[in-house]
N, C-alpha and C. Protein backbone atom coordinates (compact mmCIF):
# COMPACT_ATOMS: atom_id res chain seq x y z
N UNK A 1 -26.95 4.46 4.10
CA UNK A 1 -27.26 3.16 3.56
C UNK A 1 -26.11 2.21 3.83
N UNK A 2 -26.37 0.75 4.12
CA UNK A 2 -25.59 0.20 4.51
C UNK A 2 -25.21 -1.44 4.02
N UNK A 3 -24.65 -1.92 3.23
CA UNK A 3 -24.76 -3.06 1.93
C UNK A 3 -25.27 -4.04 3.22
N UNK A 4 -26.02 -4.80 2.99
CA UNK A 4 -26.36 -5.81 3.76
C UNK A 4 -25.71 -7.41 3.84
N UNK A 5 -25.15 -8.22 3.80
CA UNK A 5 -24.78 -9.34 4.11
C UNK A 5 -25.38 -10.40 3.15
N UNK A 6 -25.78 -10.45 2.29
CA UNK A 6 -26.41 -11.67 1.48
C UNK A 6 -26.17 -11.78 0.50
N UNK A 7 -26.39 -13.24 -0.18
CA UNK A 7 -25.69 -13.69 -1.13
C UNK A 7 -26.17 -12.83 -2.60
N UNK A 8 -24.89 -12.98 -2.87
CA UNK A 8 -25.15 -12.18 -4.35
C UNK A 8 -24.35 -12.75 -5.67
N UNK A 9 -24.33 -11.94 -6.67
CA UNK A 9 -23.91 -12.91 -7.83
C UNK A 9 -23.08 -11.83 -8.69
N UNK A 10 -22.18 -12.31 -9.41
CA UNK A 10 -20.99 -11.55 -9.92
C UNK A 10 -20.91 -11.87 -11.48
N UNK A 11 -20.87 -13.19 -11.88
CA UNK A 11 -20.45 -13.79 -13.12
C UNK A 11 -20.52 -13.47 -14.27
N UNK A 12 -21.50 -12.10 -14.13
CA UNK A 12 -21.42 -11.63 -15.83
C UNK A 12 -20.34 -10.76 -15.91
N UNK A 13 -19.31 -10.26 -15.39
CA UNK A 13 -18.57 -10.08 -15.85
C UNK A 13 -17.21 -11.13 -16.34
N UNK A 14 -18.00 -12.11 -16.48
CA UNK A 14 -17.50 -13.25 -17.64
C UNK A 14 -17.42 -13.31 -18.99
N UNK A 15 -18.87 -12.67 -19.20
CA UNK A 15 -19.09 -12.81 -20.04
C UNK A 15 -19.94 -11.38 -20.86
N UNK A 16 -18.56 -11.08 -21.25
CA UNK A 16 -18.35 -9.40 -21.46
C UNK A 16 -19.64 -8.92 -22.49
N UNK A 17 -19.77 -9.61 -23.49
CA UNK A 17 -20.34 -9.78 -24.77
C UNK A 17 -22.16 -9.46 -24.49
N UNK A 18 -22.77 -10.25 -23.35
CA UNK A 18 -24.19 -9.89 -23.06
C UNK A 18 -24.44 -10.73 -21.89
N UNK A 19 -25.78 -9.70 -21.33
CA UNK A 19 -25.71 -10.06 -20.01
C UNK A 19 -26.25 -11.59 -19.48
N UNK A 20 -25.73 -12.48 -18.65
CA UNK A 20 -26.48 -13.96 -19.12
C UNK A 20 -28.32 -13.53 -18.38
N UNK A 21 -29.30 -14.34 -19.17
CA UNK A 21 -30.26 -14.63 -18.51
C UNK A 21 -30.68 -15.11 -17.40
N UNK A 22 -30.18 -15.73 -16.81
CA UNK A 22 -30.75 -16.70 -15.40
C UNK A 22 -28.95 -16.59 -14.95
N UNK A 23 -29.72 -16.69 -13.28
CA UNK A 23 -27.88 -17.24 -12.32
C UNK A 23 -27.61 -18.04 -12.76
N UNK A 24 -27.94 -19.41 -13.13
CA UNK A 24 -26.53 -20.36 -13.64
C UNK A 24 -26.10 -20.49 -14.64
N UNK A 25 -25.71 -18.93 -15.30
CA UNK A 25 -24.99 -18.83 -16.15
C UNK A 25 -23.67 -18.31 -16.00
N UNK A 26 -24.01 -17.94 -14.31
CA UNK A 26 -23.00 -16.79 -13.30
C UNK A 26 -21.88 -18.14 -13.00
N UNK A 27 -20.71 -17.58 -13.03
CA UNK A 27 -19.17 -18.61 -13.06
C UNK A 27 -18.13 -17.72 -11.64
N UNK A 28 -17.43 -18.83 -11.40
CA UNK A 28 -16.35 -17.35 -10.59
C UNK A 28 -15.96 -16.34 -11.35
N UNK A 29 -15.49 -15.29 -10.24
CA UNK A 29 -14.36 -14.41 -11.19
C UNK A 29 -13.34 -14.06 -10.09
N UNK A 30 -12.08 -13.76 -10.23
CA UNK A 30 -10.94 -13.71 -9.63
C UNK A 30 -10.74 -11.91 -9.73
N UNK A 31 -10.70 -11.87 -8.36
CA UNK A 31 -10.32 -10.47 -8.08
C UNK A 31 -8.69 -10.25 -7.75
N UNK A 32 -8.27 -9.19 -8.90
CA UNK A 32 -6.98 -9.33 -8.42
C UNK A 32 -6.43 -8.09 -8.33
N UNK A 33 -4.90 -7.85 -7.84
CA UNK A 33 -4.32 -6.22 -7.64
C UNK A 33 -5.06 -5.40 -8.50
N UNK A 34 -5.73 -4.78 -8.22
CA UNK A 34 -5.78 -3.51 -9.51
C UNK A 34 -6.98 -4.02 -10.32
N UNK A 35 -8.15 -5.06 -9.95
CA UNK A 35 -8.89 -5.79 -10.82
C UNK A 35 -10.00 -6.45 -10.63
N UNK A 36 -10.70 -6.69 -11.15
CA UNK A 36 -12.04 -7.82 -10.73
C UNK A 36 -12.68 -8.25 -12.26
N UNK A 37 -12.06 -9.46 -12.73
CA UNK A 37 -12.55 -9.83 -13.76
C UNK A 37 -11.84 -8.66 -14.55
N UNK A 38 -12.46 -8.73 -15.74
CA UNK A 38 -11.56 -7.26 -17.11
C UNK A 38 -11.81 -5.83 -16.45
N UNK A 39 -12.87 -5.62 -15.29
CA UNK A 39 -12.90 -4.23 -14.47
C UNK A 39 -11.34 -3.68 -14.11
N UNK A 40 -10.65 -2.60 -14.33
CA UNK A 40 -9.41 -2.41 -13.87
C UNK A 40 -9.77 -1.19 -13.48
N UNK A 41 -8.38 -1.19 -12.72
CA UNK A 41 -8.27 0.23 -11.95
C UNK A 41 -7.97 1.51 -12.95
N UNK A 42 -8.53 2.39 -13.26
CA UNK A 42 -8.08 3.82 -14.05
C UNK A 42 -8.48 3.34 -15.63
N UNK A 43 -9.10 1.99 -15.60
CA UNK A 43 -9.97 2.62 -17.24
C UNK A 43 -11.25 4.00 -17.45
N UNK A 44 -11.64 3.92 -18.25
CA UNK A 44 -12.64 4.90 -17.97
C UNK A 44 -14.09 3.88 -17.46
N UNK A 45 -14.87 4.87 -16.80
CA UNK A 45 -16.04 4.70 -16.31
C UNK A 45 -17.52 4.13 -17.71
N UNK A 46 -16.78 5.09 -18.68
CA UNK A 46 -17.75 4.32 -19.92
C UNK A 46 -17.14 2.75 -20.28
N UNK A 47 -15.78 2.56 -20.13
CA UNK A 47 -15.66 1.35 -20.46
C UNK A 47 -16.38 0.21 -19.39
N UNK A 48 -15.96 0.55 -18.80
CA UNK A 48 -16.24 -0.42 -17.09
C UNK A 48 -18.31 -0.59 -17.65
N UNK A 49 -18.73 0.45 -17.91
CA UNK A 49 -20.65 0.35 -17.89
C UNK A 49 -20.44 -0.32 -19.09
N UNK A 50 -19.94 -0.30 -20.28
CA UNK A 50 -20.08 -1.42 -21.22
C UNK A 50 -19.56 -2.17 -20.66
N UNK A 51 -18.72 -3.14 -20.27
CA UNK A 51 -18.63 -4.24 -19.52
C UNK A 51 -20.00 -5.05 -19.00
N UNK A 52 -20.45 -4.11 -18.47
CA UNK A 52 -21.48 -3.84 -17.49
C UNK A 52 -22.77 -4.09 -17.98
N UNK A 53 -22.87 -3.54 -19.06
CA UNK A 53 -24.60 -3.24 -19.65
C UNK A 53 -25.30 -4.24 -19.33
N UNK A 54 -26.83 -3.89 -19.73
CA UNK A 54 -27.33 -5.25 -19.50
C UNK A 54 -28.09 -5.48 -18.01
N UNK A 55 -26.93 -4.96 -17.07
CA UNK A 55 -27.09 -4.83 -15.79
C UNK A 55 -28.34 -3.91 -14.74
N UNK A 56 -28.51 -3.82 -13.94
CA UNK A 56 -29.48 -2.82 -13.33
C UNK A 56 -28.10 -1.93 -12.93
N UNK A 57 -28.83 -0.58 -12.83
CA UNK A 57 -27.56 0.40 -12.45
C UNK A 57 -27.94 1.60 -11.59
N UNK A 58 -27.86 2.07 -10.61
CA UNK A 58 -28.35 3.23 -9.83
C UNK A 58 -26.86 3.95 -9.17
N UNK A 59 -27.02 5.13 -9.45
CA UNK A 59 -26.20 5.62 -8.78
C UNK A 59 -26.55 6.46 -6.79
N UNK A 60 -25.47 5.93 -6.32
CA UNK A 60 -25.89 5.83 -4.62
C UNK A 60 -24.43 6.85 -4.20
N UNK A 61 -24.72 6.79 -2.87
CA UNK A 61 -23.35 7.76 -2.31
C UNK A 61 -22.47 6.76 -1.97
N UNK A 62 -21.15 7.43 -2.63
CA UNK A 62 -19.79 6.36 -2.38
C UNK A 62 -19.56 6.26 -0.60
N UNK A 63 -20.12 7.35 0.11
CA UNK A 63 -20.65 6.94 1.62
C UNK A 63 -20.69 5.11 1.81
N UNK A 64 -21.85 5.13 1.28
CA UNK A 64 -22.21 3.67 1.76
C UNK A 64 -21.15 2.34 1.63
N UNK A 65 -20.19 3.14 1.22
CA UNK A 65 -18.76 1.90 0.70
C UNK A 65 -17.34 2.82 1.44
N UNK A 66 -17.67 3.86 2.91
CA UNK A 66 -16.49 4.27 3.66
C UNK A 66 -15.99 5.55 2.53
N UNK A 67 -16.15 5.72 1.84
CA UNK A 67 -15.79 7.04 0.71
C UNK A 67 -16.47 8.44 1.52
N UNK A 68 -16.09 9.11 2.13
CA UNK A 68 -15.54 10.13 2.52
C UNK A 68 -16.15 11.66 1.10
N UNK A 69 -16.71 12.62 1.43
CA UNK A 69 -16.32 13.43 0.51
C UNK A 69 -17.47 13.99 -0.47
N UNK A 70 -18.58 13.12 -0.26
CA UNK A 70 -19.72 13.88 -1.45
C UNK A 70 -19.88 12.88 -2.99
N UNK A 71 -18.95 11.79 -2.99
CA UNK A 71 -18.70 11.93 -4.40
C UNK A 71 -19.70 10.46 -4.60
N UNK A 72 -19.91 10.23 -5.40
CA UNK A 72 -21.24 8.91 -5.71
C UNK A 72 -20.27 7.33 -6.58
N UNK A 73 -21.03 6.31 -6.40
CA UNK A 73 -20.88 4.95 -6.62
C UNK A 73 -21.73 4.82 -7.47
N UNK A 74 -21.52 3.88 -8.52
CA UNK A 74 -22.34 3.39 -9.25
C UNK A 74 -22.74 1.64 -9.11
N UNK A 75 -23.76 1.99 -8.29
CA UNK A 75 -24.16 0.08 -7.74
C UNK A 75 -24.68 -0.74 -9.39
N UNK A 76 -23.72 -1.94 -10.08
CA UNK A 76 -24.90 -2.57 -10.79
C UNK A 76 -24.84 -3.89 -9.69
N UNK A 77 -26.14 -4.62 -10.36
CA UNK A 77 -26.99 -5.30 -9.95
C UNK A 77 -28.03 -6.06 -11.04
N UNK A 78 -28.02 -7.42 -10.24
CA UNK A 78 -28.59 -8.12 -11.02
C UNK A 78 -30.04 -8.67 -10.62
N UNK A 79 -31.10 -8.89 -11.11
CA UNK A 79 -32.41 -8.90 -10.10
C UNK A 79 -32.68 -8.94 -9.20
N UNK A 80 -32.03 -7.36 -8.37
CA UNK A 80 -32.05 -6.34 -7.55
C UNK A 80 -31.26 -7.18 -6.72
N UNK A 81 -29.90 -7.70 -6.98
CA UNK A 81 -29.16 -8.21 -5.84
C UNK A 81 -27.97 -7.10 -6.13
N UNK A 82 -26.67 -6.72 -6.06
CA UNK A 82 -26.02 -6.10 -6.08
C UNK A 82 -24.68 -7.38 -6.27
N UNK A 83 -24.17 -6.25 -7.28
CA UNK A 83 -22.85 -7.44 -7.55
C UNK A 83 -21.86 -6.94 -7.96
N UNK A 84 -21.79 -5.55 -7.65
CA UNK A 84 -20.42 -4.62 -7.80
C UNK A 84 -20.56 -3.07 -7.76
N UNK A 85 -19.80 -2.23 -7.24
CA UNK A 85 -19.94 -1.38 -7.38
C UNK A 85 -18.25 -0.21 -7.80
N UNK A 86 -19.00 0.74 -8.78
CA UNK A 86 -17.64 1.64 -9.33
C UNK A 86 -17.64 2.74 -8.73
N UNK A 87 -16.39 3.57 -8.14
CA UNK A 87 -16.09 4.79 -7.83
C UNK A 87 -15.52 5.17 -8.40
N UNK A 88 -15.45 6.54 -9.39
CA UNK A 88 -14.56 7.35 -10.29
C UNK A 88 -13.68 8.10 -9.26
N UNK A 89 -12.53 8.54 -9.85
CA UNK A 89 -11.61 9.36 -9.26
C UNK A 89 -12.20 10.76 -9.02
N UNK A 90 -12.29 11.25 -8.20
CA UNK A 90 -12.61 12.81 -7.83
C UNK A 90 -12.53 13.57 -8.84
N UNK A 91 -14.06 13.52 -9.93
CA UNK A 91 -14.38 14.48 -11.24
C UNK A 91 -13.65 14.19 -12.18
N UNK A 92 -13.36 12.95 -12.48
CA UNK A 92 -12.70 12.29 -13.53
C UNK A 92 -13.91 11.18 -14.06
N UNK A 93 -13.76 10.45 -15.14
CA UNK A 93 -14.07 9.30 -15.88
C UNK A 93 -13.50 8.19 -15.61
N UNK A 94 -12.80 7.91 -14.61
CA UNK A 94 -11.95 7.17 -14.72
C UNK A 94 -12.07 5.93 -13.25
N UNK A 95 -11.70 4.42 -13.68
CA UNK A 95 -12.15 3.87 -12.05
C UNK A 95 -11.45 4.39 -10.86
N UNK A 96 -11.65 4.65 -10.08
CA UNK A 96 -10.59 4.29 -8.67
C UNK A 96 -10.86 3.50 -7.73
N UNK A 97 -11.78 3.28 -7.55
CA UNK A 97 -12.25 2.34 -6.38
C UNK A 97 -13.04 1.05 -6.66
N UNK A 98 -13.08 -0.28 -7.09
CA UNK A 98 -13.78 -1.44 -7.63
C UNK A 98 -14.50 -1.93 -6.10
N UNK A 99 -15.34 -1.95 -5.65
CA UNK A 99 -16.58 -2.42 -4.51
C UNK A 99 -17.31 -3.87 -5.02
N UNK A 100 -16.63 -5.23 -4.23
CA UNK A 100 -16.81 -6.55 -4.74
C UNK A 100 -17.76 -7.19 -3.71
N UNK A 101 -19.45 -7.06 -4.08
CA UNK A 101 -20.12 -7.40 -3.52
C UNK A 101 -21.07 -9.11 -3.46
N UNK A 102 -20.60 -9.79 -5.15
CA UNK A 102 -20.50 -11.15 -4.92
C UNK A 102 -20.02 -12.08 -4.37
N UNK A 103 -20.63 -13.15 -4.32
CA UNK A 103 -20.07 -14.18 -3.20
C UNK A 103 -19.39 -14.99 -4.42
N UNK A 104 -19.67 -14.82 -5.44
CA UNK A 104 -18.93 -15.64 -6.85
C UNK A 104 -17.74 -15.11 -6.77
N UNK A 105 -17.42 -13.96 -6.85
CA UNK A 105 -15.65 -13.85 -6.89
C UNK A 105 -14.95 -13.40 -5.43
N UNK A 106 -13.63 -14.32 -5.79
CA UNK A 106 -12.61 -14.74 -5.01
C UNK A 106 -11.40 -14.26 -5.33
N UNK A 107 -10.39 -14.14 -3.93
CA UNK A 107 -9.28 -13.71 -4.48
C UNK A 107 -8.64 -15.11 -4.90
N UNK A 108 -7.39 -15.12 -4.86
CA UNK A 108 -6.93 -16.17 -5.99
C UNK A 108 -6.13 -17.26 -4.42
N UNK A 109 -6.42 -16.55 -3.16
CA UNK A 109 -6.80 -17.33 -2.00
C UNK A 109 -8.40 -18.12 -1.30
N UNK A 110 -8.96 -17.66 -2.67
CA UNK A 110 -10.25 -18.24 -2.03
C UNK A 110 -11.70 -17.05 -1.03
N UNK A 111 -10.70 -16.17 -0.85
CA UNK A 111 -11.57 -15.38 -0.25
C UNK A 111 -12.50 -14.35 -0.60
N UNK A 112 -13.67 -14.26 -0.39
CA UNK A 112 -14.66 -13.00 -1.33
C UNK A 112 -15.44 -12.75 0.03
N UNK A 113 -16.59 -11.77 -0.94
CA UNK A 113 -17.66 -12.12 -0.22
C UNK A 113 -18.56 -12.93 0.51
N UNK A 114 -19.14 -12.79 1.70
CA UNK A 114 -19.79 -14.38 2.20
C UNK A 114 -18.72 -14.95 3.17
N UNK A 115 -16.89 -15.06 2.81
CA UNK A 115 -15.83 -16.08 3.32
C UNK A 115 -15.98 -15.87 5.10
N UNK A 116 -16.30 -16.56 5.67
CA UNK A 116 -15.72 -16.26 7.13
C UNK A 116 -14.66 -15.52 7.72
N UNK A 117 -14.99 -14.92 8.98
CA UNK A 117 -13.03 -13.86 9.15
C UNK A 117 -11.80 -14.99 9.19
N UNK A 118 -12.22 -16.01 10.11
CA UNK A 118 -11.42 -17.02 10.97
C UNK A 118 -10.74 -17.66 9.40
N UNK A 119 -11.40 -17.75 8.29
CA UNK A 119 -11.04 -18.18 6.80
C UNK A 119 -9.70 -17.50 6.15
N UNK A 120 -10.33 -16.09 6.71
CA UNK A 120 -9.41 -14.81 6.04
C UNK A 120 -8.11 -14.80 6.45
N UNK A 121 -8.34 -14.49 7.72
CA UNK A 121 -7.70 -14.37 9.14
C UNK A 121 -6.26 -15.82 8.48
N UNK A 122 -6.80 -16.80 8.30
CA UNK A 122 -5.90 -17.98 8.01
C UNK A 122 -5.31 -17.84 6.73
N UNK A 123 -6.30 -17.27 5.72
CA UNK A 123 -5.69 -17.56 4.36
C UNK A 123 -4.24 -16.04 3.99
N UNK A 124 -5.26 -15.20 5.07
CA UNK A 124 -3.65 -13.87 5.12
C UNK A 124 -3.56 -13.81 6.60
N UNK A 125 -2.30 -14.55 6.60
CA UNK A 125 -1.86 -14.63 7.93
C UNK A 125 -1.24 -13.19 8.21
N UNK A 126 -0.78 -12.44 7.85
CA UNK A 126 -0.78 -11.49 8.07
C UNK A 126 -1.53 -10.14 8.57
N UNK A 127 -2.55 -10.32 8.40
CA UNK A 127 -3.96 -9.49 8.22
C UNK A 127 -4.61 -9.69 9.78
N UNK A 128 -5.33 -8.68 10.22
CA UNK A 128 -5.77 -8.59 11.40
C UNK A 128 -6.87 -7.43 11.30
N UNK A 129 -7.66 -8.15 12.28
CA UNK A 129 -8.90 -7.03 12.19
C UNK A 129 -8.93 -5.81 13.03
N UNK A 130 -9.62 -4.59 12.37
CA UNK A 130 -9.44 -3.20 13.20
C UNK A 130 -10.31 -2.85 12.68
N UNK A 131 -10.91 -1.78 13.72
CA UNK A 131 -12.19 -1.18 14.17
C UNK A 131 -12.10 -0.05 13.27
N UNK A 132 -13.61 0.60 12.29
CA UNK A 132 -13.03 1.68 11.33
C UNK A 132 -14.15 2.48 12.25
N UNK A 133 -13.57 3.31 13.26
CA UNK A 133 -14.88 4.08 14.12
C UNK A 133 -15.61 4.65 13.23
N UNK A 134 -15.45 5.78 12.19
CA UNK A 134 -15.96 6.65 11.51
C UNK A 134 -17.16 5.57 10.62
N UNK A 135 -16.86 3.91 9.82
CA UNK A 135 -17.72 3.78 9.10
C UNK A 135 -18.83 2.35 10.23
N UNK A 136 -18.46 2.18 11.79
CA UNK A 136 -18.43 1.57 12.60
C UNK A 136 -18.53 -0.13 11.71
N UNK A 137 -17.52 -0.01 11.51
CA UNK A 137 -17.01 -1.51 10.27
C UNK A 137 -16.04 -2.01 11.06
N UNK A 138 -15.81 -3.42 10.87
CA UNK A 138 -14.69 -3.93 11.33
C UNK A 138 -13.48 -4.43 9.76
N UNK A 139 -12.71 -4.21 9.63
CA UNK A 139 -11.78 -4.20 8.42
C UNK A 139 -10.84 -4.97 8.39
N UNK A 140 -9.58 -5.03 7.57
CA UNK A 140 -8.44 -5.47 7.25
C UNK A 140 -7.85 -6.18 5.76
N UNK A 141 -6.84 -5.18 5.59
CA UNK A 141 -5.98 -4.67 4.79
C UNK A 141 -5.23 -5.53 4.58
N UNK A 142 -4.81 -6.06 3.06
CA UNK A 142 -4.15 -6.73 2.07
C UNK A 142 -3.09 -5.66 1.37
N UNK A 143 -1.51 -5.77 1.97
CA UNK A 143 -1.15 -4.49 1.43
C UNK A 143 -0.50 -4.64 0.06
N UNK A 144 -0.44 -5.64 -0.18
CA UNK A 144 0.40 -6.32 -0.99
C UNK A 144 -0.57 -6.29 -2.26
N UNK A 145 -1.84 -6.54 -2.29
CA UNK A 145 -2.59 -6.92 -3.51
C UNK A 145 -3.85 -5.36 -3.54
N UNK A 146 -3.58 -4.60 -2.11
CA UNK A 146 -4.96 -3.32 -2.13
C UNK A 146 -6.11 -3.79 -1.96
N UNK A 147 -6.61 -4.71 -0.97
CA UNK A 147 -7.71 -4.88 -1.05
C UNK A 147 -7.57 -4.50 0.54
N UNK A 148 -9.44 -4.27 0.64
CA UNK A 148 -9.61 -3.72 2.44
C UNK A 148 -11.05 -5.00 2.24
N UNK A 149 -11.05 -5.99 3.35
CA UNK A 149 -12.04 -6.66 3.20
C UNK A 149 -12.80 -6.14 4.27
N UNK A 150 -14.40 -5.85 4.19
CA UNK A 150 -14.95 -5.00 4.97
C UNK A 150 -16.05 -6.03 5.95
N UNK A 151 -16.48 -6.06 6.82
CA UNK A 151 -17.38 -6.49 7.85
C UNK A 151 -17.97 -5.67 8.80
N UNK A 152 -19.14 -5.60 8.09
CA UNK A 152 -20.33 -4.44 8.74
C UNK A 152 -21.12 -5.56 10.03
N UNK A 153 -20.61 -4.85 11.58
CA UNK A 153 -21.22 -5.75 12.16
C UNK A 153 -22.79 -5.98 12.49
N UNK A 154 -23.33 -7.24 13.00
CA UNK A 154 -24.73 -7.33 13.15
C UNK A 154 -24.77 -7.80 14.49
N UNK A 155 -25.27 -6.88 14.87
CA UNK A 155 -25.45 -7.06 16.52
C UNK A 155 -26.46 -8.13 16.33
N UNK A 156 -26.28 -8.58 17.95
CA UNK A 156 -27.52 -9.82 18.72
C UNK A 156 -27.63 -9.21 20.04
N UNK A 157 -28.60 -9.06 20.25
CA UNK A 157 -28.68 -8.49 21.56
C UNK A 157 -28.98 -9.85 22.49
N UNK A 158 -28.55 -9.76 23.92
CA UNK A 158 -29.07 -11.27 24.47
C UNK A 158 -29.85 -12.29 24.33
N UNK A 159 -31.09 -11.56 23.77
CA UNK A 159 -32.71 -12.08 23.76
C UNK A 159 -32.07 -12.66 22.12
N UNK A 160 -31.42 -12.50 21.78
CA UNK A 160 -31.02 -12.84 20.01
C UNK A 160 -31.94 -12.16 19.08
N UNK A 161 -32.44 -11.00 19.46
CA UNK A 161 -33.03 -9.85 18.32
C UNK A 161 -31.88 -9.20 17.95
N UNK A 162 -32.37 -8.63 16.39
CA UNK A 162 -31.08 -8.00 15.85
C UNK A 162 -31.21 -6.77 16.80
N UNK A 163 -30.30 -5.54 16.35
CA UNK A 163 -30.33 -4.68 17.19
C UNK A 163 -28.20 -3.70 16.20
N UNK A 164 -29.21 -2.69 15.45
CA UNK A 164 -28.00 -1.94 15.05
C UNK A 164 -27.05 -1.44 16.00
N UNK A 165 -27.44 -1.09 16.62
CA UNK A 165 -26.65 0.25 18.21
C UNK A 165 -25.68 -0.61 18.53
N UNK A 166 -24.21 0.32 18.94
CA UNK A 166 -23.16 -0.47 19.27
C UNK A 166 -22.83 -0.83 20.61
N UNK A 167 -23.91 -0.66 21.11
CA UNK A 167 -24.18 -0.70 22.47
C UNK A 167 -24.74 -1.93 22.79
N UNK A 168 -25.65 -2.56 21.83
CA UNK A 168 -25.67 -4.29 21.76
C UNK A 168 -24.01 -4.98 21.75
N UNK A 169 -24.17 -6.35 21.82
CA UNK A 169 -22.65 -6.99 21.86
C UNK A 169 -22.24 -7.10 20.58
N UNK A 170 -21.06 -7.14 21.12
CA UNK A 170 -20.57 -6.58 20.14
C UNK A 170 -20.26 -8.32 19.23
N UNK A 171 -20.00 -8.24 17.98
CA UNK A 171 -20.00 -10.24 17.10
C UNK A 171 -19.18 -10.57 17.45
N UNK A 172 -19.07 -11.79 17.26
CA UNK A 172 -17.89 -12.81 17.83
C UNK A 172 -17.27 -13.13 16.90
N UNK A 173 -15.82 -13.20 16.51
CA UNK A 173 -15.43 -13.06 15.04
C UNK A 173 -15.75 -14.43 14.60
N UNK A 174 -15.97 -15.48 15.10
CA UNK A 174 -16.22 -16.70 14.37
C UNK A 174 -17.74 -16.38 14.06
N UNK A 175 -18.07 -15.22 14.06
CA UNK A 175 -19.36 -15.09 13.43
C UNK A 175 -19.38 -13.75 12.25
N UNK A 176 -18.82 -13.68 12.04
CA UNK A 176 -18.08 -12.41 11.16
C UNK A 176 -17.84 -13.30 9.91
N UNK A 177 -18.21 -11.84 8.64
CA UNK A 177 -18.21 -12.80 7.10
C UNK A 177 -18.21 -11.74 6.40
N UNK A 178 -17.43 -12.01 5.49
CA UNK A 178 -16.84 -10.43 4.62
C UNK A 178 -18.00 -9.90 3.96
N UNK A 179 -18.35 -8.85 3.79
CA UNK A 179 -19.64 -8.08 3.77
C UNK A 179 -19.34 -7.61 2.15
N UNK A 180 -17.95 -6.92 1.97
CA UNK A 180 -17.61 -6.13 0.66
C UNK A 180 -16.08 -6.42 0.76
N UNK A 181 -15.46 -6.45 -0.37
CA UNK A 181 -14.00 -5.76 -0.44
C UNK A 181 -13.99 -5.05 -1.53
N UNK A 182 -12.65 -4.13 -1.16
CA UNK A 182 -12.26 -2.77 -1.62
C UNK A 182 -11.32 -3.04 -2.59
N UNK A 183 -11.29 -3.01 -3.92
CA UNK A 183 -9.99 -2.77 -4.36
C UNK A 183 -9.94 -1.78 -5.51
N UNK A 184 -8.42 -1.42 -4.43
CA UNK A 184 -7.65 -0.02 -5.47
C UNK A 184 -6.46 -0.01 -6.02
C-alpha cells in the first residue's frame, strides 16, 4: 500500500478535548523535533489514541511508511482522508515513529505535506534529494530536527497516462511535493 498524494487535514489535534465536526474547524499545527502538535516521541500509544479519539482508526503495515520488519502503523483519519499516522517501538506501548500526512501542519519553516521539493530544497538549504531503492521513494533528511520528508514518485509516461513502473520517466523535481514526513 502506498499513501497517495492528496490533500488532507490534521487540525484536530488542536483541539485535544473532542473531535471538531466539519474541516473548518481544522487550524495549523507545527511539527517539531520529537513532535506534531502534543503527539511526542516515546509517550505511550494509549496516550497519543486519546489525543486522537474521535478519529477513524485502522491499523495497516508500518511497510507502507518505509518501516522495515513486520511491525504495524496505526493510520487515524478523518472522513476517510488520513491525517497521521503512529508507529510503536518494537513490542512496546510507546511512540517511535510520528507519520505527518496533512497538508495543515508545517514545520516551523513552512514546510508539510502538499509543499513543493524546489520549496523544501530552498527552505533547508542543506537538504538534498536521494533515491530510497528499497521503498522506490525519493527522500531527504533534516538532521538537525529528525524529520525524513518523503516523495513517492508519479510517473507520466509520454502520452501523459499515469503509469507506476520505474521504467516510465522518471518526475521532474519541479514537479515533486512532499507526500509524508517522518518524525523521530
Amino acid at each position: 500500500m502506498k499513501v497517495k498524494n492528496t490533500p488532507l487535514l490534521i487540525g484536530l489535534l488542536l483541539t485535544l478535548t473532542s473531535c471538531p465536526k466539519n474541516e473548518s474547524a481544522f487550524t495549523h499545527i507545527t511539527i517539531e523535533k520529537g513532535k506534531v502538535g502534543p503527539i511526542t516521541i516515546g509517550m505511550s500509544m494509549k496516550e497519543a489514541s486519546d489525543l486522537l479519539s474521535g478519529l477513524e482508526v485502522e491499523e495497516i503495515d508500518a511497510f507502507s511508511f518505509g518501516f522495515d520488519g513486520g511491525g504495524s502503523a496505526l493510520l487515524y483519519s478523518y472522513k476517510n482522508k488520513p491525517l497521521v499516522a503512529l508507529i510503536p517501538f518494537n513490542e512496546t506501548d510507546r511512540v517511535h515513529t510520528i507519520i505527518v500526512l496533512s497538508d495543515k501542519a508545517k514545520t516551523e519553516k513552512g514546510i508539510g505535506p502538499g509543499s513543493e521539493a524546489t520549496s523544501l530544497l530552498k527552505a533547508y538549504t542543506k537538504s538534498a534529494l536521494h533515491y530510497n531503492e528499497l521503498n522506490d521513494w525519493q527522500e531527504t533528511y533534516d538532521e538537525v530536527n529528525q524529520f525524513a520528508f518523503v516523495f513517492i514518485p508519479h510517473y507520466v509516461t509520454p502520452d501523459g497516462s499515469s503509469n507506476e513502473s520505474a521504467e516510465s520517466s522518471a518526475p521532474d523535481i519541479k514537479d515533486l511535493k512532499v507526500d509524508f514526513i517522518i518524525v523521530q
